[in-house]
Each structure stands twice: as C-alpha cells, then as structure tokens.
N, C-alpha and C. Protein backbone atom coordinates (compact mmCIF):
# COMPACT_ATOMS: atom_id res chain seq x y z
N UNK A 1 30.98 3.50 -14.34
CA UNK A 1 30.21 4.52 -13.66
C UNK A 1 31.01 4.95 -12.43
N UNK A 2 31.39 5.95 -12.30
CA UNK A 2 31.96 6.67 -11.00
C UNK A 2 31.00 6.94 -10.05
N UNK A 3 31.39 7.44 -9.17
CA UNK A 3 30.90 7.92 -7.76
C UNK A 3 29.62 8.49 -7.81
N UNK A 4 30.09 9.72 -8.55
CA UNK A 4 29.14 10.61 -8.79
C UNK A 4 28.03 10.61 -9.84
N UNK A 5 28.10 10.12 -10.63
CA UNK A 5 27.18 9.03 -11.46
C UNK A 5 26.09 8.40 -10.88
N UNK A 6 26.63 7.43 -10.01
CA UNK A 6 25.75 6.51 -9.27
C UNK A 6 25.03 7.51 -8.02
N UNK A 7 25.67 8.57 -7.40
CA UNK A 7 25.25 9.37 -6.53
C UNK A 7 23.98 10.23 -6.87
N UNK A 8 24.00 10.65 -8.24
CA UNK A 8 23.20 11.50 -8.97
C UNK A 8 22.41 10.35 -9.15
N UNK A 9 22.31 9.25 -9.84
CA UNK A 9 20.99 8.09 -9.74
C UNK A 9 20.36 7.93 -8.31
N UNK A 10 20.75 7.55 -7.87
CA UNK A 10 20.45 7.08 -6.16
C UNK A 10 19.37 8.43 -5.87
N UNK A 11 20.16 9.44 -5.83
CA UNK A 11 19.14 10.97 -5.61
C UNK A 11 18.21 11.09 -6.61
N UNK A 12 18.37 11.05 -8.13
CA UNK A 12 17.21 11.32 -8.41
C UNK A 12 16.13 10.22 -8.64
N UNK A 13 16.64 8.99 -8.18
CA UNK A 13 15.13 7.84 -8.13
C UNK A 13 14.69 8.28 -6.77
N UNK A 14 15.13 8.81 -5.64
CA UNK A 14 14.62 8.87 -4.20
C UNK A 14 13.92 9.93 -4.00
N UNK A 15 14.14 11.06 -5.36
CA UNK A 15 13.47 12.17 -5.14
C UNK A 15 12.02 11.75 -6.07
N UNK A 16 12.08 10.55 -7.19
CA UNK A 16 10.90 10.61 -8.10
C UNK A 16 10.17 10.05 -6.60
N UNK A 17 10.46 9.18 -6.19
CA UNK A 17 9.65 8.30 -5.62
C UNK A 17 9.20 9.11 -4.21
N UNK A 18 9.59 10.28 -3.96
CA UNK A 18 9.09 11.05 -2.76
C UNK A 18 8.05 11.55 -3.61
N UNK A 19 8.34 12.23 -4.91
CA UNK A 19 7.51 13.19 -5.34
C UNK A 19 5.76 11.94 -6.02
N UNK A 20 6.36 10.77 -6.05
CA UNK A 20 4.55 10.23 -6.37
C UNK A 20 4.05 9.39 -4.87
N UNK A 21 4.95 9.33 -4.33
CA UNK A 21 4.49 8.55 -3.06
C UNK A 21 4.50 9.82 -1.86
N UNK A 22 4.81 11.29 -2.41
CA UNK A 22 4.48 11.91 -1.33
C UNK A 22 5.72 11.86 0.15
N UNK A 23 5.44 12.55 1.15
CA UNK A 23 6.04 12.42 2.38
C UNK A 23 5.56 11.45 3.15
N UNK A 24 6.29 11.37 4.16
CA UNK A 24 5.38 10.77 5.57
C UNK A 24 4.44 10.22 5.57
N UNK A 25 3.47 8.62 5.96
CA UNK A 25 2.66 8.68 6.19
C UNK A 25 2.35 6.74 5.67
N UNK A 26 3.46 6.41 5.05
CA UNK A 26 3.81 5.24 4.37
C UNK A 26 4.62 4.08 5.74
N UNK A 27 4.62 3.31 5.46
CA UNK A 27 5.46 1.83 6.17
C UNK A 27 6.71 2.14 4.99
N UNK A 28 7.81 2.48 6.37
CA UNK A 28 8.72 2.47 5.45
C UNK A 28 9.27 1.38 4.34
N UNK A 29 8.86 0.29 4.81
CA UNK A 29 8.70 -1.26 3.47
C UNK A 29 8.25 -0.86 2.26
N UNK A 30 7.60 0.54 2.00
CA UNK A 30 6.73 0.37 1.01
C UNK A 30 7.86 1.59 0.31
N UNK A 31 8.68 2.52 0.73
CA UNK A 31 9.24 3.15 0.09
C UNK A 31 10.56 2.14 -0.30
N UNK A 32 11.07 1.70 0.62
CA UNK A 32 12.17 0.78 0.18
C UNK A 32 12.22 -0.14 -0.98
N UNK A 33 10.55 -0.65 -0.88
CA UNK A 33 10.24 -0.90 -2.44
C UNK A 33 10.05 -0.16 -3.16
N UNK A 34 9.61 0.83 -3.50
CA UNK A 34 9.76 1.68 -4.21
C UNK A 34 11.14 2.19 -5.24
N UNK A 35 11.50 2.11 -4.12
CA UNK A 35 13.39 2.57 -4.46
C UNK A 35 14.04 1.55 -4.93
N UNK A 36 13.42 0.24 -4.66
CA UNK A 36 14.47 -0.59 -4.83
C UNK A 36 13.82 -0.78 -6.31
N UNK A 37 12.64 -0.42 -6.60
CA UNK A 37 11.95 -0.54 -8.29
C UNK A 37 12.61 0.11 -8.90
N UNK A 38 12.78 1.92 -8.89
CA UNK A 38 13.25 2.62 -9.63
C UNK A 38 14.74 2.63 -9.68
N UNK A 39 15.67 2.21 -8.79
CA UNK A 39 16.95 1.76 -8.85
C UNK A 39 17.39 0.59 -10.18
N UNK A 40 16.24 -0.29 -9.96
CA UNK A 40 16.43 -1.28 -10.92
C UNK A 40 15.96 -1.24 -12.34
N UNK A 41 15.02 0.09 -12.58
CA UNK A 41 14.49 0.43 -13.74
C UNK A 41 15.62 1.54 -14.82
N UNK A 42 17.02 1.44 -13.67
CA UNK A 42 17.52 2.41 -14.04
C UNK A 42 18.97 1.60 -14.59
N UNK A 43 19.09 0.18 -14.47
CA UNK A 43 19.88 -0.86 -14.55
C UNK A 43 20.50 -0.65 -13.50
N UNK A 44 20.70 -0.46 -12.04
CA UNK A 44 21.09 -0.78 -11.31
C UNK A 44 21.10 -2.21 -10.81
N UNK A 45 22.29 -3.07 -10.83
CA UNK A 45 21.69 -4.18 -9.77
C UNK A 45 21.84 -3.67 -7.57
N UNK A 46 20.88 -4.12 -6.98
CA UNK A 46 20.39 -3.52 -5.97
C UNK A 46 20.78 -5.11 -4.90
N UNK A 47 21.13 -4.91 -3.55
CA UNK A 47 20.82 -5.70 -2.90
C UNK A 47 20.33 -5.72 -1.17
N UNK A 48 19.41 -6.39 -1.16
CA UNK A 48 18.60 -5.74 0.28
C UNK A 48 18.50 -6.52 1.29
C-alpha cells in the first residue's frame, strides 16, 4: 500500500465517521474511537 492509498483510507473512514457521528458536540475520546473502529474494519493495524 503506498502513500496515497493509505491517505485515501484515513480520509474516507474520518469522513464516514463525521457523517454518522455528526460535528461538534462529542468528547473527543469518542471520535478517536470511532476512527480507531473504522480504521481497523478496513484492515488497518492502528496504534494509540
């Protein structure tokens, strides 16, 4: 996987997870989980 590969994942799990969790208004803990779900649903391994 190149750069841009992984760049295009990263953006579009951060955009699903804006678009069901919405903007503003969250503990950011709860988006970071979020992201760190759909990162990993995507076979990413993730580390936090």
């Amino acid at each position: 996987m190149n750069e841009n590969e992984l760049s295009r994942i990263i953006y579009e799990c951060a955009i699903e997870v804006h678009r069901i969790l919405g903007g503003p208004g969250l503990l950011e803990s709860v988006y970071e989980e979020a992201l760190a779900w759909e990162l990993q649903q995507r076979g990413l391994k993730i580390e936090r």
